[in-house]
C-alpha atoms as a PDB file:
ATOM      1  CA  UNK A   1     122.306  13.427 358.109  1.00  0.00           C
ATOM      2  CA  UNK A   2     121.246  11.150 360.536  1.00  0.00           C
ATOM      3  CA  UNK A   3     118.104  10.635 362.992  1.00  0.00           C
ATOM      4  CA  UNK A   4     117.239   8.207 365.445  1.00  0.00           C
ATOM      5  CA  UNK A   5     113.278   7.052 366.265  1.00  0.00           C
ATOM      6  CA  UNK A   6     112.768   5.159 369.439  1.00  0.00           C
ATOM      7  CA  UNK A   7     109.211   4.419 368.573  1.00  0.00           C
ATOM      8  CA  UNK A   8     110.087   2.521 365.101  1.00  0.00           C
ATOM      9  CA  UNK A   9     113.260   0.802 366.479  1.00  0.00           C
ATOM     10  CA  UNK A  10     114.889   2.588 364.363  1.00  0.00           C
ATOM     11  CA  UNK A  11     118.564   4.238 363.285  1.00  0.00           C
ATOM     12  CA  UNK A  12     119.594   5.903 359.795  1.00  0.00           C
ATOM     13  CA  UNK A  13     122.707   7.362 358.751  1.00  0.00           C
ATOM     14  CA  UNK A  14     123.635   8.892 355.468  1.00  0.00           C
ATOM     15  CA  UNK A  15     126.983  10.188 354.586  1.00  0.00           C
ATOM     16  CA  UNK A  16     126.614  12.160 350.889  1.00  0.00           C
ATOM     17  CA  UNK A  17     128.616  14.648 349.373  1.00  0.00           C
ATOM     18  CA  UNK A  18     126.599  17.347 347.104  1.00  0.00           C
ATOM     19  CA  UNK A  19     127.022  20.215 346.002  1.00  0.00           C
ATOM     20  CA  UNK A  20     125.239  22.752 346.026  1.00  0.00           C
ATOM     21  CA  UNK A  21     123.376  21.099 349.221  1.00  0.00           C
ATOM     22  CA  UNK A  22     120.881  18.524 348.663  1.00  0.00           C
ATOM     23  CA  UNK A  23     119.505  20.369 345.195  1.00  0.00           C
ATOM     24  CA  UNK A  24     117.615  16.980 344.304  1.00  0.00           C
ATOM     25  CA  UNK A  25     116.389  15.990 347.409  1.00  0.00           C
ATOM     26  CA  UNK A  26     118.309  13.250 347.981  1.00  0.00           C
ATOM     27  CA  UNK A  27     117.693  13.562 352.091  1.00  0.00           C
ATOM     28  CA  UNK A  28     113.965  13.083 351.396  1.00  0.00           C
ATOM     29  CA  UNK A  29     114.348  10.308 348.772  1.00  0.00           C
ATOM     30  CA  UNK A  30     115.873   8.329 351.482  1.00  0.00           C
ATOM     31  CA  UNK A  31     113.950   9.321 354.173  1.00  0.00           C
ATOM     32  CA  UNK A  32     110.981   7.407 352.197  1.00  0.00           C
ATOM     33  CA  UNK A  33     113.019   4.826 351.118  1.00  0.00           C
ATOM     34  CA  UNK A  34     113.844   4.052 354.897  1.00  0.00           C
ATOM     35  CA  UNK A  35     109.693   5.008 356.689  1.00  0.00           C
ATOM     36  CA  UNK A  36     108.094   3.162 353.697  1.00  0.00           C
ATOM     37  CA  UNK A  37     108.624  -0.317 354.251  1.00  0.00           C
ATOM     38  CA  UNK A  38     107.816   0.625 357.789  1.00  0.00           C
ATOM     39  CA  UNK A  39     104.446   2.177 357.388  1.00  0.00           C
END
């Protein structure tokens, strides 16, 4: 998964291995780990 946002300066890349896919919801775990110091 990865994502880039101009706006925030921002660039995040995660490499994981589940399976089956993302079951616990590890993309959005990160996601907030990475936009919450921000906001």
């Amino acid at each position: 998964m990865f994502w880039v946002d101009p706006q925030n300066d921002l660039t995040a890349v995660l490499f994981v291995q589940l399976s089956p896919f993302d079951k616990i919801g590890f993309h959005k775990s990160f996601r907030d780990a990475v936009y919450g110091p921000i906001q």
